[in-house]
C-alpha atoms as a PDB file:
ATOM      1  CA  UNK A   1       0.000   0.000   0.000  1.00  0.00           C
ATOM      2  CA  UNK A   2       2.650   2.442   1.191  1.00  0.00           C
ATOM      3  CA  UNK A   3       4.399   2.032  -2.931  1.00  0.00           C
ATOM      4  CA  UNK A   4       1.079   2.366  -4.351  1.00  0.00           C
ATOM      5  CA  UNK A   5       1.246   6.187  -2.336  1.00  0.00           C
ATOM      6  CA  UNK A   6       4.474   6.921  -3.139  1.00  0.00           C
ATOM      7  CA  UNK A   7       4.447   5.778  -6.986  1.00  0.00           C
ATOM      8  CA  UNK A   8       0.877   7.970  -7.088  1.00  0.00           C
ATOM      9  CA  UNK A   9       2.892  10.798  -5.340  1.00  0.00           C
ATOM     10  CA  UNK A  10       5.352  10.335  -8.063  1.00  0.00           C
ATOM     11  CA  UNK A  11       3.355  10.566 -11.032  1.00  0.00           C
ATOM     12  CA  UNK A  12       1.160  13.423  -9.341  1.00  0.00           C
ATOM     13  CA  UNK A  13       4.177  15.768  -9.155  1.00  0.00           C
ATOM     14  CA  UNK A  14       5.201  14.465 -13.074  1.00  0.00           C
ATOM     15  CA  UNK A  15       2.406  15.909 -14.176  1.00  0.00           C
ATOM     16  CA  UNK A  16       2.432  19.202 -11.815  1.00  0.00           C
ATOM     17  CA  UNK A  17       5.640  19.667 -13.429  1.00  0.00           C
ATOM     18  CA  UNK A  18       5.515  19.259 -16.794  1.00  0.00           C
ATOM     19  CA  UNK A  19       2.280  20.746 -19.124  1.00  0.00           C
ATOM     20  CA  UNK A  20       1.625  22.442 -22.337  1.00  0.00           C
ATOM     21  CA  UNK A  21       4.383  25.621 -23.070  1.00  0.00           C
ATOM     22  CA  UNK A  22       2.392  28.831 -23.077  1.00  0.00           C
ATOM     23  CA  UNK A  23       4.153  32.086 -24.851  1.00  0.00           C
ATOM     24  CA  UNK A  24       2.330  34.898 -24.735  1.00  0.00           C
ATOM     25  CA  UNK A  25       2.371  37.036 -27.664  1.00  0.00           C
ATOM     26  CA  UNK A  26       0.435  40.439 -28.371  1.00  0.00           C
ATOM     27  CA  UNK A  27      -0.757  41.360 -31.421  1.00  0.00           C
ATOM     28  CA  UNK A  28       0.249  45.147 -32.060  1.00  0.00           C
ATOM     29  CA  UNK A  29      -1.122  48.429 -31.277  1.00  0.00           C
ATOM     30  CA  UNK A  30      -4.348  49.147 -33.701  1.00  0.00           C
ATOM     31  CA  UNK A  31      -4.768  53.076 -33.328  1.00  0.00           C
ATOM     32  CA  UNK A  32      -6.122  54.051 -36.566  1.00  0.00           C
ATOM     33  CA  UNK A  33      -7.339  57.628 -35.657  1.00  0.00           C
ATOM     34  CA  UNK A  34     -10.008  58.521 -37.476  1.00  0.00           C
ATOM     35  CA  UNK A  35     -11.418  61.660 -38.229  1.00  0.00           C
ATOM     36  CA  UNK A  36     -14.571  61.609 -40.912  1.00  0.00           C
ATOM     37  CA  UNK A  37     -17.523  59.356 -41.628  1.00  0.00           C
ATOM     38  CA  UNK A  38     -16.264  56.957 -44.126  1.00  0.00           C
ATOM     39  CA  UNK A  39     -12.797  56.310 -43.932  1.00  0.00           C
ATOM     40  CA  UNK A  40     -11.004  53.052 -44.116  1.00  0.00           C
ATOM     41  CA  UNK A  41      -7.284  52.564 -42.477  1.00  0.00           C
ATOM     42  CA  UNK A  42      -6.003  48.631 -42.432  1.00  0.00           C
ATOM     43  CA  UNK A  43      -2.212  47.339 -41.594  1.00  0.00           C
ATOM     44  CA  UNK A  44      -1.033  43.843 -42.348  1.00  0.00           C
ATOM     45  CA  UNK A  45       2.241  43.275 -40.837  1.00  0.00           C
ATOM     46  CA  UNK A  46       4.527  40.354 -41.122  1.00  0.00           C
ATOM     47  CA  UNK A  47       7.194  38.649 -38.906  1.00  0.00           C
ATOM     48  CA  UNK A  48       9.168  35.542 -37.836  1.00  0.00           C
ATOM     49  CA  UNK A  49       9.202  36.907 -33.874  1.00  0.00           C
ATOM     50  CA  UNK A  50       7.274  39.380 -31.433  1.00  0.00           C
ATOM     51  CA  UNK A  51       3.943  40.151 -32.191  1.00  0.00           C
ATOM     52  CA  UNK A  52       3.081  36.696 -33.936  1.00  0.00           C
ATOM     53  CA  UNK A  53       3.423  35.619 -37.541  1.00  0.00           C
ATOM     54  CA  UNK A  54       0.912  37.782 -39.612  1.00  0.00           C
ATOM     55  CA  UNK A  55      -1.179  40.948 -38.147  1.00  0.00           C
ATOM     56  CA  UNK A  56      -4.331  41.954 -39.863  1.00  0.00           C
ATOM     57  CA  UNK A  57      -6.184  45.157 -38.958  1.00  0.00           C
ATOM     58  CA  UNK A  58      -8.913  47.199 -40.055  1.00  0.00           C
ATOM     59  CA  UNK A  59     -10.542  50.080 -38.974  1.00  0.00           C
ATOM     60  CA  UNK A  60     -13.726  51.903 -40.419  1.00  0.00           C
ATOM     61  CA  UNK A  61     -15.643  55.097 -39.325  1.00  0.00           C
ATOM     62  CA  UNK A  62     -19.412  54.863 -39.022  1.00  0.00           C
ATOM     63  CA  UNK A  63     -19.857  58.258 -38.325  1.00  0.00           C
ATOM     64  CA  UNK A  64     -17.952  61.036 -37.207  1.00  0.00           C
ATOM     65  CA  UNK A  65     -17.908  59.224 -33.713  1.00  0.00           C
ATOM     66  CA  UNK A  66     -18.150  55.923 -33.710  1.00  0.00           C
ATOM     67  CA  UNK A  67     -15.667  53.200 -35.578  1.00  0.00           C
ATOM     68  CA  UNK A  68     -15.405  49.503 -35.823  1.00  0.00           C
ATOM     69  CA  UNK A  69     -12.270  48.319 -35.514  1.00  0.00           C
ATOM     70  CA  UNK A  70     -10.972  44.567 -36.762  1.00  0.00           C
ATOM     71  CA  UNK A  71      -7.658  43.013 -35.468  1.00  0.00           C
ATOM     72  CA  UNK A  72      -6.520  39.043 -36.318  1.00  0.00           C
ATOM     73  CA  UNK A  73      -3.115  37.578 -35.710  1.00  0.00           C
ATOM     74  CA  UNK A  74      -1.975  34.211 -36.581  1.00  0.00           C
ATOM     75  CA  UNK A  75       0.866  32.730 -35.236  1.00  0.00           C
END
């Protein structure tokens, strides 16, 4: 009984300590200032580090106060 306990123990802190790698990475800063009803800013930025692989972002003005903005990243 007592190696049953410790071999459970054992295997317990095998999988405390090991787990999926996490890397936390940002897509970058969408600030598309817009001024006027209509108008249409987008980005698409590539890289091999940082901010992920591809960035995609869009931004379009409703009116002259409200805007919907669009951001993807793949990595």
């Amino acid at each position: 009984m007592k190696t049953a306990k410790i071999y459970f123990a054992f295997i317990l802190f095998l999988f405390t300590q090991t787990g999926c790698i996490t890397l936390y990475k940002p897509n970058s800063i969408n600030t598309p200032l817009l001024k006027v009803q209509g108008e249409l800013k987008g980005t698409v930025g590539l890289s091999e580090s940082g901010c992920g692989l591809l960035n995609v972002q869009g931004a379009y003005a409703l009116s002259n106060h409200v805007g919907v903005l669009l951001n993807g990243m793949y990595h």
